[in-house]
PDB file of N, CA and C in Angstrom:
ATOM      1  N   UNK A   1       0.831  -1.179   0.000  1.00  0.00           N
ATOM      2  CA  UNK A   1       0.000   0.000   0.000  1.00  0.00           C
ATOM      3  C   UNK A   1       0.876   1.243   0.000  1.00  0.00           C
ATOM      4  N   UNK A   2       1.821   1.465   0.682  1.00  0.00           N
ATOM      5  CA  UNK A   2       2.817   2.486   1.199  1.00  0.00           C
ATOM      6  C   UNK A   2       3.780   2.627  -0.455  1.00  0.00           C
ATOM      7  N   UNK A   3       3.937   1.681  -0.513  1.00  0.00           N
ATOM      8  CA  UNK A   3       5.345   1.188  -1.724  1.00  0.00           C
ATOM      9  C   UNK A   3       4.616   1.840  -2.942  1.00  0.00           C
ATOM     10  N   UNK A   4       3.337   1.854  -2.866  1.00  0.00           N
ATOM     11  CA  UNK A   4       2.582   2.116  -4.364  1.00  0.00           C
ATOM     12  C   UNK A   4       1.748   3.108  -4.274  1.00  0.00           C
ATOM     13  N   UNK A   5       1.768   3.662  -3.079  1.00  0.00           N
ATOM     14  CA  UNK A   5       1.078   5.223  -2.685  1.00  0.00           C
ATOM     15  C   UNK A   5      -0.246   5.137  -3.180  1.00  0.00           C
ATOM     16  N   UNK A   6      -0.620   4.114  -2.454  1.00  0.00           N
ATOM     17  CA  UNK A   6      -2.271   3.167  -2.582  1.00  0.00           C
ATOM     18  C   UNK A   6      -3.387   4.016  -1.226  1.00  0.00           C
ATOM     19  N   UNK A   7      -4.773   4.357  -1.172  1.00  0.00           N
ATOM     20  CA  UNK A   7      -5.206   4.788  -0.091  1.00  0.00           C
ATOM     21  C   UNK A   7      -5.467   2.747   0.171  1.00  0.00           C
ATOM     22  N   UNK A   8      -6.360   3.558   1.442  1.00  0.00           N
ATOM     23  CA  UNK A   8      -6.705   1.838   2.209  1.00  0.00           C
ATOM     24  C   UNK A   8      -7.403   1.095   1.084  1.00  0.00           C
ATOM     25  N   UNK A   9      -8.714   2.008   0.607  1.00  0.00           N
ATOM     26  CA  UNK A   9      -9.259   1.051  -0.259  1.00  0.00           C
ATOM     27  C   UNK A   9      -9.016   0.820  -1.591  1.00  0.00           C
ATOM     28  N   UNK A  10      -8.141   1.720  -2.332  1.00  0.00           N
ATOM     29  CA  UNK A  10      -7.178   1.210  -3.478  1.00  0.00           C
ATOM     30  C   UNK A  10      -6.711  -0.009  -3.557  1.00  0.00           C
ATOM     31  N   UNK A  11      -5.870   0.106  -1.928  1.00  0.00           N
ATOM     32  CA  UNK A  11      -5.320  -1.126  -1.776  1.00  0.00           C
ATOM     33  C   UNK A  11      -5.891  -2.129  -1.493  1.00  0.00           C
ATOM     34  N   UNK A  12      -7.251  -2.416  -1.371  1.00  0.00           N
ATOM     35  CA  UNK A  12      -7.989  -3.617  -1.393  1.00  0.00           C
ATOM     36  C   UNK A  12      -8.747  -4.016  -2.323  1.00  0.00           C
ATOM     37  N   UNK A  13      -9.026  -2.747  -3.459  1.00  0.00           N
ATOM     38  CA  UNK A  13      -9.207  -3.676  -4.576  1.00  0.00           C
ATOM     39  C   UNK A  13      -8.304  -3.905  -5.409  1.00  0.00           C
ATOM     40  N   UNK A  14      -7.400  -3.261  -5.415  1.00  0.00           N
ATOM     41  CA  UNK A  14      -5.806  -3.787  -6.028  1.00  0.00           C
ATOM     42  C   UNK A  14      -5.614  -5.219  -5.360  1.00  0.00           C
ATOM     43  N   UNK A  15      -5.528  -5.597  -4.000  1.00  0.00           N
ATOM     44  CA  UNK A  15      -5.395  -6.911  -3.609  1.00  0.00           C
ATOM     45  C   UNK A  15      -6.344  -7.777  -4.303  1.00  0.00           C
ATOM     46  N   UNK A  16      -7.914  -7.717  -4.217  1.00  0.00           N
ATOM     47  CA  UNK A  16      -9.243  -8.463  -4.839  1.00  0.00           C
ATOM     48  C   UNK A  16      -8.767  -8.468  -6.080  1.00  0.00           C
ATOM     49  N   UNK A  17      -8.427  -7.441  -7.330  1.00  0.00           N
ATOM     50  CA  UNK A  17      -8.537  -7.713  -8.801  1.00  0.00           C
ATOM     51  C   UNK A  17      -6.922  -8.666  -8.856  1.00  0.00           C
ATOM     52  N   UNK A  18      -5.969  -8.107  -7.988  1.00  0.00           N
ATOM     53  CA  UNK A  18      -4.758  -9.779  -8.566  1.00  0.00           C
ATOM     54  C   UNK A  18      -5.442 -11.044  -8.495  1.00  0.00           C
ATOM     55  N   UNK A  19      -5.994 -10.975  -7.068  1.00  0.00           N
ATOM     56  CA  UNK A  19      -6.603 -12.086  -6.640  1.00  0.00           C
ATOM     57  C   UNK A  19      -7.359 -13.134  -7.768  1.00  0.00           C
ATOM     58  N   UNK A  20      -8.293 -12.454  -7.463  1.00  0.00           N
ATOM     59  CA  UNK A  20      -9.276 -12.456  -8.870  1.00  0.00           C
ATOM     60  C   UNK A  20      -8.555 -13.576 -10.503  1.00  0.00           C
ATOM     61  N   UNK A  21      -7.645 -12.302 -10.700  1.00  0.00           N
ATOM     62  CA  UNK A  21      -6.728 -12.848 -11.837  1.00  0.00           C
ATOM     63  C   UNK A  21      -6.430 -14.133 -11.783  1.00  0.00           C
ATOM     64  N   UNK A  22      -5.559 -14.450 -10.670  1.00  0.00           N
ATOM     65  CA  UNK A  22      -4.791 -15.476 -10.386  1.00  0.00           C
ATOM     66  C   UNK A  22      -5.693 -16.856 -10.242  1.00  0.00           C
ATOM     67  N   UNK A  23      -6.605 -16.748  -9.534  1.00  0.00           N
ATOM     68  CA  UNK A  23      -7.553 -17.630  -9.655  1.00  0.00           C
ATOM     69  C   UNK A  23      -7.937 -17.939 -11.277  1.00  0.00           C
ATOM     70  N   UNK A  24      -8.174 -17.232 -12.103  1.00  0.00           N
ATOM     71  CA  UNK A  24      -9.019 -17.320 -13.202  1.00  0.00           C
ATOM     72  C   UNK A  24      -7.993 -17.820 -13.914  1.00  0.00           C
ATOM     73  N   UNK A  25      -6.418 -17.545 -13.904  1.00  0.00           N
ATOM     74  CA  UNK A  25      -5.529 -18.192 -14.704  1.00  0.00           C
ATOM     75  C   UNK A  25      -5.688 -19.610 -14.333  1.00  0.00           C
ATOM     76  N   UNK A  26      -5.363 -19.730 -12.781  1.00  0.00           N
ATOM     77  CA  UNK A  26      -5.382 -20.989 -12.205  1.00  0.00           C
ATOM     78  C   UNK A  26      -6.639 -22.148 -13.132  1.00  0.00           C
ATOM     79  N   UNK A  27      -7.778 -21.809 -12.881  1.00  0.00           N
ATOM     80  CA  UNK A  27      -8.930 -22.348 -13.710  1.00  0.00           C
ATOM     81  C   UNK A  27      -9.093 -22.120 -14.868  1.00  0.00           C
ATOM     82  N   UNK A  28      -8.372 -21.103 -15.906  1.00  0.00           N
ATOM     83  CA  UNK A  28      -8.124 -21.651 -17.230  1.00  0.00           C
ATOM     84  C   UNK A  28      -6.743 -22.647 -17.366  1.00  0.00           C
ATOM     85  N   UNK A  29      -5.932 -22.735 -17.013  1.00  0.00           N
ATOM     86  CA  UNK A  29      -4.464 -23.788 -17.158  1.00  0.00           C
ATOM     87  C   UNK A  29      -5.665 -24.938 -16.592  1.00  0.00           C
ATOM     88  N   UNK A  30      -6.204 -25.245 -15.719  1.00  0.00           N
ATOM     89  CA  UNK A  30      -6.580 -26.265 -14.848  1.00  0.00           C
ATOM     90  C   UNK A  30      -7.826 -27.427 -16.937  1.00  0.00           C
ATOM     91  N   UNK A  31      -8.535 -26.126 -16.659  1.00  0.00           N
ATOM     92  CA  UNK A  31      -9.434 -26.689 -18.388  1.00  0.00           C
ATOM     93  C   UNK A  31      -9.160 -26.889 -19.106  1.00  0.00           C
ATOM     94  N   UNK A  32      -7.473 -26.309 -19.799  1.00  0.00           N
ATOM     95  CA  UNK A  32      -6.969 -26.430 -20.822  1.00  0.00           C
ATOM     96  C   UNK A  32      -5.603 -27.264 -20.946  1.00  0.00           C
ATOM     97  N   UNK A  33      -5.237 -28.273 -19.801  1.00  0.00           N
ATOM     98  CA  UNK A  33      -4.414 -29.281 -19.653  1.00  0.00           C
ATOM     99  C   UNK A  33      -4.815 -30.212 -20.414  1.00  0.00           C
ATOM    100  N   UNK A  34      -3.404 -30.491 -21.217  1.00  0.00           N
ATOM    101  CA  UNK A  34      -3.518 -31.720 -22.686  1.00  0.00           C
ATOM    102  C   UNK A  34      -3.390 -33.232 -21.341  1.00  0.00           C
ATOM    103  N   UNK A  35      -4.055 -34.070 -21.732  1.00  0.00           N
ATOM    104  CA  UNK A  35      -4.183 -35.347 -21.509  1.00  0.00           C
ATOM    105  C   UNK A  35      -2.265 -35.814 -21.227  1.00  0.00           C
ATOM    106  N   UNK A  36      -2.139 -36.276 -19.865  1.00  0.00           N
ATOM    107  CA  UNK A  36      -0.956 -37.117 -20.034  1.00  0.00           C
ATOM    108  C   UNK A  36      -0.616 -38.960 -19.634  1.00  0.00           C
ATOM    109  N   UNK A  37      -2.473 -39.164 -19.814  1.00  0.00           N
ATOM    110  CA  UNK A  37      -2.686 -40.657 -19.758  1.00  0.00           C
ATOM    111  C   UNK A  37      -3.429 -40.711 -18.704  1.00  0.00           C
ATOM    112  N   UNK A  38      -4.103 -41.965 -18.624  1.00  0.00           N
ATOM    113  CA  UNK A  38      -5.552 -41.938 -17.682  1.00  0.00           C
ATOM    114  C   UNK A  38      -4.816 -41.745 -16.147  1.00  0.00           C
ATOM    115  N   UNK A  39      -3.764 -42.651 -15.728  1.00  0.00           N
ATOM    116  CA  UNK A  39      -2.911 -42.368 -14.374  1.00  0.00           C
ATOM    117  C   UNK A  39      -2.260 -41.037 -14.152  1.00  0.00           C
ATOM    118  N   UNK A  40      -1.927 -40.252 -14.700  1.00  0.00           N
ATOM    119  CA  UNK A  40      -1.474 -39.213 -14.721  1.00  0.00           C
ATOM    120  C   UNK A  40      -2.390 -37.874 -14.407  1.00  0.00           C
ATOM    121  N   UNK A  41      -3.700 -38.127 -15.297  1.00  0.00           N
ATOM    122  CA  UNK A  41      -5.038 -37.145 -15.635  1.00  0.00           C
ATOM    123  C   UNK A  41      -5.473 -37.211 -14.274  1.00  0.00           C
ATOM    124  N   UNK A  42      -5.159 -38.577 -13.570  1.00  0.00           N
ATOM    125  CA  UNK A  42      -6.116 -38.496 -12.321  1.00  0.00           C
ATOM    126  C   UNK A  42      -5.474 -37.944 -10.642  1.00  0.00           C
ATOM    127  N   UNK A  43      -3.815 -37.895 -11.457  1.00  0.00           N
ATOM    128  CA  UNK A  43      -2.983 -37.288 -10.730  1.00  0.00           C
ATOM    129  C   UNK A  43      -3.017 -35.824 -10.373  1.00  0.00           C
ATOM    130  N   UNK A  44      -3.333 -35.379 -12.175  1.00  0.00           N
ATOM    131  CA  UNK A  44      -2.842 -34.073 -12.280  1.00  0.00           C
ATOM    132  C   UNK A  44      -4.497 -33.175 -11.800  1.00  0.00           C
ATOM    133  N   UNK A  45      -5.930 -34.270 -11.649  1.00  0.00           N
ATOM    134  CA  UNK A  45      -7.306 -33.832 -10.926  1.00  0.00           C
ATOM    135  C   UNK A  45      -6.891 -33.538  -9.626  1.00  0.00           C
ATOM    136  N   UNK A  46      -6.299 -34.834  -8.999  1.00  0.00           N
ATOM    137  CA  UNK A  46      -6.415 -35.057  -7.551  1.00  0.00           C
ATOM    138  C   UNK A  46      -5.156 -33.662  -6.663  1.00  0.00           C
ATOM    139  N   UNK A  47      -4.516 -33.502  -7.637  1.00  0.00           N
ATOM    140  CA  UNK A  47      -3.586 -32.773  -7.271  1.00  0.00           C
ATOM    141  C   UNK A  47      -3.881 -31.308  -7.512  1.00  0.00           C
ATOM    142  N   UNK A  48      -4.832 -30.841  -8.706  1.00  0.00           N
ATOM    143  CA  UNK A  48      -5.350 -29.364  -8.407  1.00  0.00           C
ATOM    144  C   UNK A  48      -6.222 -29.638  -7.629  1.00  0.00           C
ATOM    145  N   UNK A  49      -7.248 -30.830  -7.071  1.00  0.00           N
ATOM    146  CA  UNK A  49      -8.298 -30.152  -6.448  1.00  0.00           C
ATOM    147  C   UNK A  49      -7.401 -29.991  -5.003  1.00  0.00           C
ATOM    148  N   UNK A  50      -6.505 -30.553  -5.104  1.00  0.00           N
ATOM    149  CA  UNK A  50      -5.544 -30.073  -3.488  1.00  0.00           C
ATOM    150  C   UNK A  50      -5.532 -28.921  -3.623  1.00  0.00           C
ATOM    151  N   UNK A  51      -4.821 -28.721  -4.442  1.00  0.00           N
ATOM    152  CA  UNK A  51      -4.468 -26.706  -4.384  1.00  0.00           C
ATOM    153  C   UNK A  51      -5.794 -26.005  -4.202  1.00  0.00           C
ATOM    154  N   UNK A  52      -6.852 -26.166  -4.418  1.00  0.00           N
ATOM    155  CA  UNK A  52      -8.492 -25.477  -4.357  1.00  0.00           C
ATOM    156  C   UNK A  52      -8.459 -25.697  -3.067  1.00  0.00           C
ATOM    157  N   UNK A  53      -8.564 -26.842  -2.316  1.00  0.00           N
ATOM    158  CA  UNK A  53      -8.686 -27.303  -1.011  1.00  0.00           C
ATOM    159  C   UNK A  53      -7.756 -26.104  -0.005  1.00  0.00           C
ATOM    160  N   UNK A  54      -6.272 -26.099  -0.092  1.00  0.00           N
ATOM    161  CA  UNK A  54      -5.539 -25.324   0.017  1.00  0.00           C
ATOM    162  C   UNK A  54      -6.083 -23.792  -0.155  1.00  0.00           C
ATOM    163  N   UNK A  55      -6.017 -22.712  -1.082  1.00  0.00           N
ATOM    164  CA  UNK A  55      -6.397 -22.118  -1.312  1.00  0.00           C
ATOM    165  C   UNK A  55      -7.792 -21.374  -0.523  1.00  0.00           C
ATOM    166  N   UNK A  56      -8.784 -22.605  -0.318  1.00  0.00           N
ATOM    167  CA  UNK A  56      -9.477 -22.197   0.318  1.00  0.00           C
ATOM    168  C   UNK A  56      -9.245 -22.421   2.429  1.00  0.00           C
ATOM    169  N   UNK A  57      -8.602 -23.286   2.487  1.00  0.00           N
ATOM    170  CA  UNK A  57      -8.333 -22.680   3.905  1.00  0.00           C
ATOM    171  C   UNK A  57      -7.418 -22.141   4.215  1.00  0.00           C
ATOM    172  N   UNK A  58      -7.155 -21.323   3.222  1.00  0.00           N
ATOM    173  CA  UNK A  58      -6.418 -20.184   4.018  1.00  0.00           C
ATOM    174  C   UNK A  58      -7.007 -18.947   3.712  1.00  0.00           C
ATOM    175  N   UNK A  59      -8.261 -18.990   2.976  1.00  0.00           N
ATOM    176  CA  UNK A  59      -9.040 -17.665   2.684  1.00  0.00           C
ATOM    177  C   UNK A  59     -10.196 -18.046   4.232  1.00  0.00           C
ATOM    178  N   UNK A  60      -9.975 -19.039   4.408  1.00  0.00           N
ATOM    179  CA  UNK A  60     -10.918 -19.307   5.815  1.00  0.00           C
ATOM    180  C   UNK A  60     -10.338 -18.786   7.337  1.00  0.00           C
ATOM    181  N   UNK A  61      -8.887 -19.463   6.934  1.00  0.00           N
ATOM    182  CA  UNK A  61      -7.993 -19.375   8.528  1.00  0.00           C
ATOM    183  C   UNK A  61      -7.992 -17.690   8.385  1.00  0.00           C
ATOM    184  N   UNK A  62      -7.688 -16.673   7.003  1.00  0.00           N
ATOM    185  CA  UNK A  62      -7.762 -15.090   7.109  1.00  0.00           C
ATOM    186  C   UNK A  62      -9.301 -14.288   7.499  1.00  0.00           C
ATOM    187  N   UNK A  63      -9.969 -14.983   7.507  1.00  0.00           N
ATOM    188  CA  UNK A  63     -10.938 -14.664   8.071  1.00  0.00           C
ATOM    189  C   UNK A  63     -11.318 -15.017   9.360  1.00  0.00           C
ATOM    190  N   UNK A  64     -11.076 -15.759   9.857  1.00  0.00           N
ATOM    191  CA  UNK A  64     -11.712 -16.684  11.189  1.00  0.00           C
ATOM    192  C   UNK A  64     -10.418 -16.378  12.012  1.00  0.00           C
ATOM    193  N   UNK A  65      -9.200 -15.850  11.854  1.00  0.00           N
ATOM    194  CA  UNK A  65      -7.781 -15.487  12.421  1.00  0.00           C
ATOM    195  C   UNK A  65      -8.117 -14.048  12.581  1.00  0.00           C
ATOM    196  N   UNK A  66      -7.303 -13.928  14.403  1.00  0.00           N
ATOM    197  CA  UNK A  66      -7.438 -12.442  14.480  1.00  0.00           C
ATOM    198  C   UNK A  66      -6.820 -11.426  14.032  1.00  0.00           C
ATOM    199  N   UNK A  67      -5.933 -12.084  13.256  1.00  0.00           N
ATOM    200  CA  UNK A  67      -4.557 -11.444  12.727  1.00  0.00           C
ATOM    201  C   UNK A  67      -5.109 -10.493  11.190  1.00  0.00           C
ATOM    202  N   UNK A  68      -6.047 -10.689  11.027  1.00  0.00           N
ATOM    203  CA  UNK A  68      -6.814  -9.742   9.984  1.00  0.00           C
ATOM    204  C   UNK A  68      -8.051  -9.625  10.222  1.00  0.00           C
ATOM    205  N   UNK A  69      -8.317  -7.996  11.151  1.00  0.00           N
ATOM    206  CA  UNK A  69      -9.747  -7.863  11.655  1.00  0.00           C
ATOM    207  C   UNK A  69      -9.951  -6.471  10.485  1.00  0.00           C
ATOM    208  N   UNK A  70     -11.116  -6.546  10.309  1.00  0.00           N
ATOM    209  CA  UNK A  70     -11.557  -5.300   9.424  1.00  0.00           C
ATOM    210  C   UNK A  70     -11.765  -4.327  10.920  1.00  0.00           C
ATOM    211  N   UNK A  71     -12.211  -4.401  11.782  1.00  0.00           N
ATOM    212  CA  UNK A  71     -12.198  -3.444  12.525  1.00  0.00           C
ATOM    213  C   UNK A  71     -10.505  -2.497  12.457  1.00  0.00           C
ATOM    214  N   UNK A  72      -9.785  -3.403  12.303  1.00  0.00           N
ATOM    215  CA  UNK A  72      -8.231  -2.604  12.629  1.00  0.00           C
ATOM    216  C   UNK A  72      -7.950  -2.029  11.086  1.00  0.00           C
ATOM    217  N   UNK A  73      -8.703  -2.401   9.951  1.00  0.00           N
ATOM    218  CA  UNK A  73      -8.442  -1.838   8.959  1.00  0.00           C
ATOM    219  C   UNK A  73      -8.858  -0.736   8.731  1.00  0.00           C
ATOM    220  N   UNK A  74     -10.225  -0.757   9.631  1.00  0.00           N
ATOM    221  CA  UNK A  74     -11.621   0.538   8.971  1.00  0.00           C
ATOM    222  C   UNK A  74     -10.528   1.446  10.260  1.00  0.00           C
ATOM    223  N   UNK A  75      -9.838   1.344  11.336  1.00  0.00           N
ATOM    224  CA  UNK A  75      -9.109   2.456  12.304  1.00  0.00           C
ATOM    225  C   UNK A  75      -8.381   3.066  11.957  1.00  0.00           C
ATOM    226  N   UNK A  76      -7.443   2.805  10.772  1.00  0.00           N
ATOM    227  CA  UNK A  76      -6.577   3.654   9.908  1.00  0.00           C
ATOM    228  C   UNK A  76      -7.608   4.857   9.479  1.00  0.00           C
ATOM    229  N   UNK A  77      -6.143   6.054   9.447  1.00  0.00           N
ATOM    230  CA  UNK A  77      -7.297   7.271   9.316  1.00  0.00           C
ATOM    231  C   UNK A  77      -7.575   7.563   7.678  1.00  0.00           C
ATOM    232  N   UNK A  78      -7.261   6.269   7.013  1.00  0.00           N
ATOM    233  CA  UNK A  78      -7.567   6.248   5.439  1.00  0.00           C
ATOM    234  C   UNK A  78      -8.667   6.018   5.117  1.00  0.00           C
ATOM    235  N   UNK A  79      -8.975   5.116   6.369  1.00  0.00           N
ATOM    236  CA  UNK A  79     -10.533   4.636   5.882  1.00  0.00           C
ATOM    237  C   UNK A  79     -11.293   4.542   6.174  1.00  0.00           C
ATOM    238  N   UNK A  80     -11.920   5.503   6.147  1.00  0.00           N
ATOM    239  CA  UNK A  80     -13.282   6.716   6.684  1.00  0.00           C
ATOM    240  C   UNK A  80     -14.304   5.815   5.568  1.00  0.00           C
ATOM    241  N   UNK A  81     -14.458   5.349   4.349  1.00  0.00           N
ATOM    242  CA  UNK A  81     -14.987   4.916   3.930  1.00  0.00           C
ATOM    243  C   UNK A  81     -14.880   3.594   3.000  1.00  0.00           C
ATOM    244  N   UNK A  82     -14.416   3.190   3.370  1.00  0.00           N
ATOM    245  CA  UNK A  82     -13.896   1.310   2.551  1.00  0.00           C
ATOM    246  C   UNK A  82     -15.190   0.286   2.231  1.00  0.00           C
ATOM    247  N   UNK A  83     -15.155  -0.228   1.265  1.00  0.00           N
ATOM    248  CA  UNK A  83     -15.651  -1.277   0.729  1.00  0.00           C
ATOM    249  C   UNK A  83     -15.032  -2.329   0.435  1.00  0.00           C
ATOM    250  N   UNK A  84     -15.348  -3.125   1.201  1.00  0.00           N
ATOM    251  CA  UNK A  84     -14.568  -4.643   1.525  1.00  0.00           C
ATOM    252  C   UNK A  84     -15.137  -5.567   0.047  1.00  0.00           C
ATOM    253  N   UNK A  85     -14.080  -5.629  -0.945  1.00  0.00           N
ATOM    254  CA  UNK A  85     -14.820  -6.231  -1.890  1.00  0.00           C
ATOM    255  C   UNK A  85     -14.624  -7.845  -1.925  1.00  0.00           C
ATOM    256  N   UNK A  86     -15.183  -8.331  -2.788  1.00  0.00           N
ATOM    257  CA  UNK A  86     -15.574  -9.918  -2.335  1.00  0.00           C
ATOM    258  C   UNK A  86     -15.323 -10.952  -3.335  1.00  0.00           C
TER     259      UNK A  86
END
């Protein structure tokens, strides 16, 4: 935020739209993987749906962890008005 002379909520939809991105690359590479044989295909399933699995608990543990409260975000005197995007 500081490094890129971002206000609070710049910097959170700058965080949401990488986000965003990265996911959507993730799930186009994931659709558009060429076949590398039936043992392999079921490797290369079982092994992204890990990373989804992954991925999602740690968008769980950042929420449910006190270590990122929106209360301590909205106290900065940047952000008088933030929209927590989703």
């Amino acid at each position: 935020m500081q490094a890129r002379r971002l206000s609070v909520q710049a910097a959170l939809d700058e965080a949401a739209r990488m986000y965003h991105m990265e996911i959507e690359e993730f799930l186009e590479v994931e659709r558009t993987l060429p076949s590398f044989g039936i043992e392999e295909d079921a490797q290369m399933r079982q092994y992204a749906q890990l990373l989804k699995s992954r991925i999602g608990g740690i968008l769980t543990w950042s929420r449910r962890s006190t270590r990122y409260r929106v209360a301590e975000l909205t106290a900065h005197p940047d952000a008088s008005e933030l929209s927590f995007p989703s």
